[in-house]
PDB file of N, CA and C in Angstrom:
ATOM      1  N   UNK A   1      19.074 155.324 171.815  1.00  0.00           N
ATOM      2  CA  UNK A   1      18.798 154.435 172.930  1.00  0.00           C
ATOM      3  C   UNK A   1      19.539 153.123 172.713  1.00  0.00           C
ATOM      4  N   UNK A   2      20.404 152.759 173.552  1.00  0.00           N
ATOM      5  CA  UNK A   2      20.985 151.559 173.562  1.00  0.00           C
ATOM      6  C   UNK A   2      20.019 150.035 173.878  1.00  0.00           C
ATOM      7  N   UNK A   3      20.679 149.400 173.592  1.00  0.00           N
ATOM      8  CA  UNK A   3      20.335 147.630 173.614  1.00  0.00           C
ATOM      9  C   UNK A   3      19.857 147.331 174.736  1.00  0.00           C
ATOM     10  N   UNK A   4      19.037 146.745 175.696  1.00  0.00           N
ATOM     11  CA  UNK A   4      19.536 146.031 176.757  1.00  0.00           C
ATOM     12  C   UNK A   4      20.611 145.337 176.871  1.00  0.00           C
ATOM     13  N   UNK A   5      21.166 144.950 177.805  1.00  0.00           N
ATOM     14  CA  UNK A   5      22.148 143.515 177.944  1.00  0.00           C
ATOM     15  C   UNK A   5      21.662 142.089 177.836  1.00  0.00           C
ATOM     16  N   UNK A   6      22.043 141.640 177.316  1.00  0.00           N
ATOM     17  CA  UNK A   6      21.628 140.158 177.585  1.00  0.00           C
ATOM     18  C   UNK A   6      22.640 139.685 178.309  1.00  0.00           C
ATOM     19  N   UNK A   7      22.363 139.428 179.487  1.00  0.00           N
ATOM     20  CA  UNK A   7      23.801 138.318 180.141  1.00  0.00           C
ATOM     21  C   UNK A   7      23.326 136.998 179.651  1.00  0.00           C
ATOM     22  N   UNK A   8      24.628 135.769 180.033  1.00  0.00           N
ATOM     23  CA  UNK A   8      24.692 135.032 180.199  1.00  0.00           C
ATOM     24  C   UNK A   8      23.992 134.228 181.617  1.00  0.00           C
ATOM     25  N   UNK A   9      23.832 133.045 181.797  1.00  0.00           N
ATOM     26  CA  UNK A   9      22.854 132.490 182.926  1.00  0.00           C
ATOM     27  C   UNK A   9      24.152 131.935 184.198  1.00  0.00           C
ATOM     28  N   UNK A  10      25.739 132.143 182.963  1.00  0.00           N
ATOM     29  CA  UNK A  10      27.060 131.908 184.114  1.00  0.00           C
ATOM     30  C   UNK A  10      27.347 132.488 183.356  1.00  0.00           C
ATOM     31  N   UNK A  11      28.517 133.169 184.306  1.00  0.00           N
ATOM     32  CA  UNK A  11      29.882 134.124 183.659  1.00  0.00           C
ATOM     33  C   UNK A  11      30.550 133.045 182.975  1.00  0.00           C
ATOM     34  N   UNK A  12      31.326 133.379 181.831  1.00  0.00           N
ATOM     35  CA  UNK A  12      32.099 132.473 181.223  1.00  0.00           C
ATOM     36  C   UNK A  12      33.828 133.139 181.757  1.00  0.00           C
ATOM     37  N   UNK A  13      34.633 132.195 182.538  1.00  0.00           N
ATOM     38  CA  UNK A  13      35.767 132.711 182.772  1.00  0.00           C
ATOM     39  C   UNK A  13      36.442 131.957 181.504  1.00  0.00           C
ATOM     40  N   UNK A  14      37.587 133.231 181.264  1.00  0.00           N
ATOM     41  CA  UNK A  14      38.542 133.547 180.040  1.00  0.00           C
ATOM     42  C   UNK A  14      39.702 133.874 180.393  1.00  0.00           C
ATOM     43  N   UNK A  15      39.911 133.586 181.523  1.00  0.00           N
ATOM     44  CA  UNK A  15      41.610 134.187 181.942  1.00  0.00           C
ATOM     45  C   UNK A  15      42.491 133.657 181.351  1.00  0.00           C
ATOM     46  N   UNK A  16      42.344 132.233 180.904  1.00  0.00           N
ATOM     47  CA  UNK A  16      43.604 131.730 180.371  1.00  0.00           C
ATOM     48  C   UNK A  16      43.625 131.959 178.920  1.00  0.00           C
ATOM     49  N   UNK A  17      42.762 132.204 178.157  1.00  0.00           N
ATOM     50  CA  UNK A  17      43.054 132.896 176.896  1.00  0.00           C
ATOM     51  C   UNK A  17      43.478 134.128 176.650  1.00  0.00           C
ATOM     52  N   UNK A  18      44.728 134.133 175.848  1.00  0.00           N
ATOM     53  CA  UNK A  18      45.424 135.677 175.564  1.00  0.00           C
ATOM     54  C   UNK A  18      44.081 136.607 174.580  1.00  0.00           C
ATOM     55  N   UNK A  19      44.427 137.672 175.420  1.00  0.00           N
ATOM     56  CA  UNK A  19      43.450 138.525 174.087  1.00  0.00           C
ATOM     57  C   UNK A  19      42.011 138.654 174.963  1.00  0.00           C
ATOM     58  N   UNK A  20      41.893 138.144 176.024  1.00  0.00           N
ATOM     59  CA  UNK A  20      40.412 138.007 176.311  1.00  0.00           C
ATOM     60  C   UNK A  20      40.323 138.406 177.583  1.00  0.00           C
ATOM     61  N   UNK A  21      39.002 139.435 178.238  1.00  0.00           N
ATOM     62  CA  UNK A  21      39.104 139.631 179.600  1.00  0.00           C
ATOM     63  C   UNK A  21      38.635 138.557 180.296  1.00  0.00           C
ATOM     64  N   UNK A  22      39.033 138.694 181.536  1.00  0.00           N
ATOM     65  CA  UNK A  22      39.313 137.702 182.789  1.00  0.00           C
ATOM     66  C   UNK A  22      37.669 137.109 182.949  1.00  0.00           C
ATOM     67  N   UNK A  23      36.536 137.752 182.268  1.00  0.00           N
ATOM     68  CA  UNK A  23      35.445 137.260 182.602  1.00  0.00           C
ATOM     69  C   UNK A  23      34.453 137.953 181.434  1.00  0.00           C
ATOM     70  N   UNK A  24      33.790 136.732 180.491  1.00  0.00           N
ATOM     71  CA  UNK A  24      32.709 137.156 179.667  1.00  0.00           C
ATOM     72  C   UNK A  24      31.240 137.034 180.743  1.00  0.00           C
ATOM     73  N   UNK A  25      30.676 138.260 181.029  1.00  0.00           N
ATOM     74  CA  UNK A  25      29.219 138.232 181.559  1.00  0.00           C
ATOM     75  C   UNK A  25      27.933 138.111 180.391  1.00  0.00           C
ATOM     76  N   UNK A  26      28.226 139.018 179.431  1.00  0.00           N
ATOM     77  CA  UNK A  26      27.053 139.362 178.403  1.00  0.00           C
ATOM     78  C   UNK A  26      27.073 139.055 177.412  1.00  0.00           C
ATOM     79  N   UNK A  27      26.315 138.942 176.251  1.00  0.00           N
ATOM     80  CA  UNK A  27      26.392 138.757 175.005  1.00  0.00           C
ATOM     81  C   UNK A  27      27.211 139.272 173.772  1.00  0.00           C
ATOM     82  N   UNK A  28      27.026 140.936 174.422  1.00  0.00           N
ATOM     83  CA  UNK A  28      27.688 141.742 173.336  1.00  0.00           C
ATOM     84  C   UNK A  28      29.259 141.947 173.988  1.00  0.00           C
ATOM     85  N   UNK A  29      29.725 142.002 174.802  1.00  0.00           N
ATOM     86  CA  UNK A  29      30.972 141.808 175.325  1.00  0.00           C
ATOM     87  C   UNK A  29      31.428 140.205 174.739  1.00  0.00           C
ATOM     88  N   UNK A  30      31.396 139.522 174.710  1.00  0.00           N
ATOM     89  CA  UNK A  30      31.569 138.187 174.326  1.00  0.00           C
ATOM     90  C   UNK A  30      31.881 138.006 173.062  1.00  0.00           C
ATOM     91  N   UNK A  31      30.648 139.013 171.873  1.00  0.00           N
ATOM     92  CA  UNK A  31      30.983 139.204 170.603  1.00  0.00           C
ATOM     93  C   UNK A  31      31.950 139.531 170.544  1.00  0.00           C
ATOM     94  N   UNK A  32      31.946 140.674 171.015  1.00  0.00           N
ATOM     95  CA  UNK A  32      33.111 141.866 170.579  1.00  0.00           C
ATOM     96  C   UNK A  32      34.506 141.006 171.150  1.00  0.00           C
ATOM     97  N   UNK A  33      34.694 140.864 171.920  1.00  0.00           N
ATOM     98  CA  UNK A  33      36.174 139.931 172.198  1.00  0.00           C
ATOM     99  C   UNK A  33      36.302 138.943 171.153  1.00  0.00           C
ATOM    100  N   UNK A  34      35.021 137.591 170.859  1.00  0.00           N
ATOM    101  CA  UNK A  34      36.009 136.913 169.902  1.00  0.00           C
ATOM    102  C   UNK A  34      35.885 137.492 168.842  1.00  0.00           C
ATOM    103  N   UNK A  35      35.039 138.286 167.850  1.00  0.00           N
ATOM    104  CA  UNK A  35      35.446 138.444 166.698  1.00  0.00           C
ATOM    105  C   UNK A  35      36.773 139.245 166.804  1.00  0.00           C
ATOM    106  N   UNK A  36      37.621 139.759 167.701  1.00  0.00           N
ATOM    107  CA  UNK A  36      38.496 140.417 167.434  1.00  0.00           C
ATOM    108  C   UNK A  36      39.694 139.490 167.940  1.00  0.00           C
ATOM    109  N   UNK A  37      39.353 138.257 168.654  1.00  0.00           N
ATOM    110  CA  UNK A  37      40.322 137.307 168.790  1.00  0.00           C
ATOM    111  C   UNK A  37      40.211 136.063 167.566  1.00  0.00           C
ATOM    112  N   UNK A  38      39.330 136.047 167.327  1.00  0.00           N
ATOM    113  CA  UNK A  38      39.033 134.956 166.591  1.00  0.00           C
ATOM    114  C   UNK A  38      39.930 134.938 164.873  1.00  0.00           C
ATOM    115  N   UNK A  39      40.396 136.049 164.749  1.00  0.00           N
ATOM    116  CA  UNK A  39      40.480 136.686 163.329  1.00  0.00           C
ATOM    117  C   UNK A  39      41.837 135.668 163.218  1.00  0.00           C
ATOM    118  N   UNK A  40      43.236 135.740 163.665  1.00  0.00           N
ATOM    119  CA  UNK A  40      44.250 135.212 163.671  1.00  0.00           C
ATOM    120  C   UNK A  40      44.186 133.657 163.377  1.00  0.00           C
ATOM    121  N   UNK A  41      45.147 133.015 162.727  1.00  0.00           N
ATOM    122  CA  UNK A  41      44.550 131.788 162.080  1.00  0.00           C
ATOM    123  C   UNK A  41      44.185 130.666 162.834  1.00  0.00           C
ATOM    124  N   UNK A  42      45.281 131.008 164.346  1.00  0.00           N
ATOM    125  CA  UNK A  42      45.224 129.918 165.291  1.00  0.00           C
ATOM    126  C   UNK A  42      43.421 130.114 166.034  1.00  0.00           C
ATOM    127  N   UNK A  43      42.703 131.360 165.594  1.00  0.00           N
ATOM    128  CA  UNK A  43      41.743 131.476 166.218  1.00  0.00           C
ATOM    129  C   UNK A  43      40.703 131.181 165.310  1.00  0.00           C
ATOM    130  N   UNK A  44      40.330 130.761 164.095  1.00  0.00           N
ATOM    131  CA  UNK A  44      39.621 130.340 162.931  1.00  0.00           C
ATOM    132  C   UNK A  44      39.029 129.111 163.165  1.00  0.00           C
ATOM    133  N   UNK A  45      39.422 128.228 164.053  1.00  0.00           N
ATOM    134  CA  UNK A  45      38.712 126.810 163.771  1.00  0.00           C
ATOM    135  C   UNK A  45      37.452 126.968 164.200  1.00  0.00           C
ATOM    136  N   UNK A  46      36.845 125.559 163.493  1.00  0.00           N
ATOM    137  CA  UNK A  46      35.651 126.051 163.440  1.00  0.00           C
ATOM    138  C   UNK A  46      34.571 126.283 165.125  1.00  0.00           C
ATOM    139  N   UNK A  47      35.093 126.015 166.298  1.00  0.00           N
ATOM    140  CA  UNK A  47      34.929 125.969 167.393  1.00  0.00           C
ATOM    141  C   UNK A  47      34.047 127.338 167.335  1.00  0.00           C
ATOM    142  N   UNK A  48      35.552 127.873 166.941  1.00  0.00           N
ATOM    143  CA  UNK A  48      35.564 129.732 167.166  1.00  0.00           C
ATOM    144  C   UNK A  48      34.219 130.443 166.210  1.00  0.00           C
ATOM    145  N   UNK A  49      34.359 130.047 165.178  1.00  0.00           N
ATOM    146  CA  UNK A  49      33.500 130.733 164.242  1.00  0.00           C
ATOM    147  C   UNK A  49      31.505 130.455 164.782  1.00  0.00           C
ATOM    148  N   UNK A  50      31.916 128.366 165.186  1.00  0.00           N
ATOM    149  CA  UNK A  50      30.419 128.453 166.100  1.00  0.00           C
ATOM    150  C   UNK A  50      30.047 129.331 166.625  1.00  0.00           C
ATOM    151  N   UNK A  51      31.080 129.595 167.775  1.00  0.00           N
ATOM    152  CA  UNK A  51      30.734 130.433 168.680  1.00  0.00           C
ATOM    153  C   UNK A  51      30.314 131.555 168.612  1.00  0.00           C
ATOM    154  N   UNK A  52      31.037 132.700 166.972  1.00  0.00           N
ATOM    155  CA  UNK A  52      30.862 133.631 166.781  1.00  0.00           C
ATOM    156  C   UNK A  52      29.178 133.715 165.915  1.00  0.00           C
ATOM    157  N   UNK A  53      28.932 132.619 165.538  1.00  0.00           N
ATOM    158  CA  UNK A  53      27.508 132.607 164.738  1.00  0.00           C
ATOM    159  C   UNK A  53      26.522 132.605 165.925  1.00  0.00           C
ATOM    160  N   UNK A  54      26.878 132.055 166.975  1.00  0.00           N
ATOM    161  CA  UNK A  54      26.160 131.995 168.291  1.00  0.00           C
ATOM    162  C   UNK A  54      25.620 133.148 168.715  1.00  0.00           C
ATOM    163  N   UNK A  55      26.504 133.694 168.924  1.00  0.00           N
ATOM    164  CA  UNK A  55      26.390 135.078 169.176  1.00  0.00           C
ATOM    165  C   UNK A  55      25.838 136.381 168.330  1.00  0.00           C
ATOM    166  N   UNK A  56      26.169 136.228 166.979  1.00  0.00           N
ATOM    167  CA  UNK A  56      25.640 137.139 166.556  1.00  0.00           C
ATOM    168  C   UNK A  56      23.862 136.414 166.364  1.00  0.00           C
ATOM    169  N   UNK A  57      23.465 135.143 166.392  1.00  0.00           N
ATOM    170  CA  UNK A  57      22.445 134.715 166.687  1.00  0.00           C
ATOM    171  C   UNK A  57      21.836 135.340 167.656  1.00  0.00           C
ATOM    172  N   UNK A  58      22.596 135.100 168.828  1.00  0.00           N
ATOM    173  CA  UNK A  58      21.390 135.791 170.556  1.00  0.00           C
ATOM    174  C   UNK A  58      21.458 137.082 170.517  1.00  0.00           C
ATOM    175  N   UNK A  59      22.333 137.790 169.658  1.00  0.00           N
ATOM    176  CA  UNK A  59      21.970 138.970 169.895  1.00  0.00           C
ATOM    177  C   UNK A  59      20.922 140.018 168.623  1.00  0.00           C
ATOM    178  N   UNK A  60      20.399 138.894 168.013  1.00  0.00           N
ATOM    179  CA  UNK A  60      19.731 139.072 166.815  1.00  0.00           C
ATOM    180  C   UNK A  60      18.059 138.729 167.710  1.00  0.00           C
ATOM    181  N   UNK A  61      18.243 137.694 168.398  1.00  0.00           N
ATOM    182  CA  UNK A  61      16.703 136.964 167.943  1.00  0.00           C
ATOM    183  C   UNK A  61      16.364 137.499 170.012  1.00  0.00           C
ATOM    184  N   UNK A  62      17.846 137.596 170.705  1.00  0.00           N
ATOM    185  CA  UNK A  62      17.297 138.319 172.647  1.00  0.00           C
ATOM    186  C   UNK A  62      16.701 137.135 172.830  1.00  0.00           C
ATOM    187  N   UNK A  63      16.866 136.220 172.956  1.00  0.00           N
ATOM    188  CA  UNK A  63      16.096 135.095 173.446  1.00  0.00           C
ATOM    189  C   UNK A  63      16.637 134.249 174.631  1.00  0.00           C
ATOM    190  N   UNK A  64      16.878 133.831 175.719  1.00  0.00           N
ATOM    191  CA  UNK A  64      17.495 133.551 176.404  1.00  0.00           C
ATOM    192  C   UNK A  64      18.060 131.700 176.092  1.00  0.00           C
ATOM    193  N   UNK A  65      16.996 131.334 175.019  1.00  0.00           N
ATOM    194  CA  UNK A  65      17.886 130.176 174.673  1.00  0.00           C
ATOM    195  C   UNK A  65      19.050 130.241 173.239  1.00  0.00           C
ATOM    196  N   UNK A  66      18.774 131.445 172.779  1.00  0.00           N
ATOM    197  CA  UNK A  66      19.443 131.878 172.332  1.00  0.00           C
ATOM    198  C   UNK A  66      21.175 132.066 172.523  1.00  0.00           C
ATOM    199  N   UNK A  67      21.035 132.913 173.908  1.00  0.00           N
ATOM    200  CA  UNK A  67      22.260 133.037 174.666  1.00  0.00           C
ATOM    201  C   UNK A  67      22.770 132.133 175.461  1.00  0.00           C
ATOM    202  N   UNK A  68      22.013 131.627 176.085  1.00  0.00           N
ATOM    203  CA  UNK A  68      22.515 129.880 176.213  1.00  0.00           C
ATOM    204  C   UNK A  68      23.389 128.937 175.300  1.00  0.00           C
ATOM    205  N   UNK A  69      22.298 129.145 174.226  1.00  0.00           N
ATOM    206  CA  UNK A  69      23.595 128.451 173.035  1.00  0.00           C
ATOM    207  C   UNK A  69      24.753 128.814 172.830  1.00  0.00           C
ATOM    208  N   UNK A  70      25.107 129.986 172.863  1.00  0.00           N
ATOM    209  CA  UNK A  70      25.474 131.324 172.194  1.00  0.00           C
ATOM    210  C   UNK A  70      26.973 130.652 173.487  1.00  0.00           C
ATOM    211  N   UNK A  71      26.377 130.926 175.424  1.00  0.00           N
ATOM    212  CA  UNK A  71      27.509 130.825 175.974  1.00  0.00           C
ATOM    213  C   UNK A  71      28.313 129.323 175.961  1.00  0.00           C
ATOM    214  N   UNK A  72      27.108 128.058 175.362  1.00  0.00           N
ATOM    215  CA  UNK A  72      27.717 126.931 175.562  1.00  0.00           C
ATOM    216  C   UNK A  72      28.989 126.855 174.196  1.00  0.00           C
ATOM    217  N   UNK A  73      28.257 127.272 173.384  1.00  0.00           N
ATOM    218  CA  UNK A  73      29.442 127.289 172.028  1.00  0.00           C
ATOM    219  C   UNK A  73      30.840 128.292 172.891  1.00  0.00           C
ATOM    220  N   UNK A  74      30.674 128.971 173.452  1.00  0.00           N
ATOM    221  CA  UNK A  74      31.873 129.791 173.862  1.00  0.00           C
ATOM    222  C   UNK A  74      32.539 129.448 174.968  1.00  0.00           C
ATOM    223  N   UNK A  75      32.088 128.391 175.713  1.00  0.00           N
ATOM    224  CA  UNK A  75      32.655 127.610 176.473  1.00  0.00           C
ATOM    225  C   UNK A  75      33.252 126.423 175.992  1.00  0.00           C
ATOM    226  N   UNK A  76      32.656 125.673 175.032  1.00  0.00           N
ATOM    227  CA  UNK A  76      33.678 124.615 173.946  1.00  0.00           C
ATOM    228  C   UNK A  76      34.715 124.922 173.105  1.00  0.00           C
ATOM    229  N   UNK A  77      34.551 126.261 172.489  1.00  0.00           N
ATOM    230  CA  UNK A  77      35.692 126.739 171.764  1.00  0.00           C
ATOM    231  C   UNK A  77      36.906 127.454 173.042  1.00  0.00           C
ATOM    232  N   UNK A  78      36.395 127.898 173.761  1.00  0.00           N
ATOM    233  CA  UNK A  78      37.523 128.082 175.037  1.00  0.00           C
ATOM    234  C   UNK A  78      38.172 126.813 175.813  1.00  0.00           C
ATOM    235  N   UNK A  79      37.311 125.837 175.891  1.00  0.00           N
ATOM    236  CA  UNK A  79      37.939 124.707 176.616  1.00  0.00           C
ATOM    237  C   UNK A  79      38.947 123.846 175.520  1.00  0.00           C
ATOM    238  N   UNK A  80      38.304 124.117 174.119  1.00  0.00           N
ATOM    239  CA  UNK A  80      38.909 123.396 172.831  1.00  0.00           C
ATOM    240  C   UNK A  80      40.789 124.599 172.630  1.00  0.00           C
ATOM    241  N   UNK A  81      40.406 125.664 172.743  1.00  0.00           N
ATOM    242  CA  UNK A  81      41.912 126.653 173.126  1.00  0.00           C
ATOM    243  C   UNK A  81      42.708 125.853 174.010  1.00  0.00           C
ATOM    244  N   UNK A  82      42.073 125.876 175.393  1.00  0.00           N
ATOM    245  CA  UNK A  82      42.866 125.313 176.269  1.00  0.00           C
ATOM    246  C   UNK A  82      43.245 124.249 176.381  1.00  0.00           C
ATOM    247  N   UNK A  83      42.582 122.887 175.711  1.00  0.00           N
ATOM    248  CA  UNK A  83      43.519 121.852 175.546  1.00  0.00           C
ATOM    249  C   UNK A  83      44.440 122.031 174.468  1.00  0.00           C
ATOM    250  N   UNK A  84      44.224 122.880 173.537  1.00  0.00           N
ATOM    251  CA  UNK A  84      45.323 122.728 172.399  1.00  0.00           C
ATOM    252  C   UNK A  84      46.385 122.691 172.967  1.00  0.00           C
ATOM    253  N   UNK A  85      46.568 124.429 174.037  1.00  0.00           N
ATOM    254  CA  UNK A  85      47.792 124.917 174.618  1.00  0.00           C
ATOM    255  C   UNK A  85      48.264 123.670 175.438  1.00  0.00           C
ATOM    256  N   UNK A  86      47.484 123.120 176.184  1.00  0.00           N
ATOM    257  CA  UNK A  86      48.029 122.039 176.833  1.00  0.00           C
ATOM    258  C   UNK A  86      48.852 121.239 176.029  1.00  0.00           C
ATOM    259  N   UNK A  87      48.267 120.520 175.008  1.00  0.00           N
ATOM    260  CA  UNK A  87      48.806 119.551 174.045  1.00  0.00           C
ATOM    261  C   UNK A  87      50.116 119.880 173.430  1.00  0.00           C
ATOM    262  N   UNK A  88      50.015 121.354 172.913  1.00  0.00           N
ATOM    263  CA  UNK A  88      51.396 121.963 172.267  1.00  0.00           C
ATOM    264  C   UNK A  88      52.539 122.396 173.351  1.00  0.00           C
ATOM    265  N   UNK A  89      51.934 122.491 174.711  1.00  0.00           N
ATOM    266  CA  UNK A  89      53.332 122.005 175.832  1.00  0.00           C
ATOM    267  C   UNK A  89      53.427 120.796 176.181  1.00  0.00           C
ATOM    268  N   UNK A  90      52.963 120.141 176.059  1.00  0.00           N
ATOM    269  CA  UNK A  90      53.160 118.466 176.156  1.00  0.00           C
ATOM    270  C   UNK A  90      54.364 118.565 175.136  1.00  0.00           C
ATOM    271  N   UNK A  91      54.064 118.279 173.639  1.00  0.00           N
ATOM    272  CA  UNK A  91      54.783 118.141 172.578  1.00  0.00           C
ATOM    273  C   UNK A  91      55.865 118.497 173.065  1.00  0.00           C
ATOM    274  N   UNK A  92      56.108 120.006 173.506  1.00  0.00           N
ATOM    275  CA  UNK A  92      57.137 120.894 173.284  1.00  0.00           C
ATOM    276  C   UNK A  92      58.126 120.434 174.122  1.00  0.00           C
ATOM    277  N   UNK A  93      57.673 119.979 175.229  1.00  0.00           N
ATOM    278  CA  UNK A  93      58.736 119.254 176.645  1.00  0.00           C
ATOM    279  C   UNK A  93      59.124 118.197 176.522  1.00  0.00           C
TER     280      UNK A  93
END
């Protein structure tokens, strides 16, 4: 017998990160993408790893403030991606 889902209370959009689908809804979808994005060095800071403790948190304890935490950490380490990229085309131009 499988898990329930835990969604999120908002979809977390991810389009602009490589490696990631166009939209995190749930908990365990969310895991499973960053630990398998997160691994590469540019994906290690500690943003990323929050996020990944987040998660394996809400999906340990099903708690909905749990996953709350879980999507706000994964919305800072995604917004923290996307200014990098910004910053490193700034530089680059």
């Amino acid at each position: 017998m499988s898990e329930p889902t835990i969604l999120f209370s908002k979809p977390i959009a991810t389009v602009s990160l490589p490696g990631f689908p166009d939209v995190l809804a749930d908990v365990a979808a969310a895991r499973r993408a960053v630990e398998a994005a997160r691994l590469p060095v540019a994906r290690s800071c500690p943003a990323w790893v929050e996020a990944s403790n987040r998660l394996l948190l809400a999906q340990a304890t099903r708690t909905v403030a749990a996953a709350e935490a879980a999507r706000i950490a994964l919305v800072l380490a995604a917004a923290g991606e996307s200014l990098n990229a910004v910053t490193a085309f700034a530089v680059a131009a």
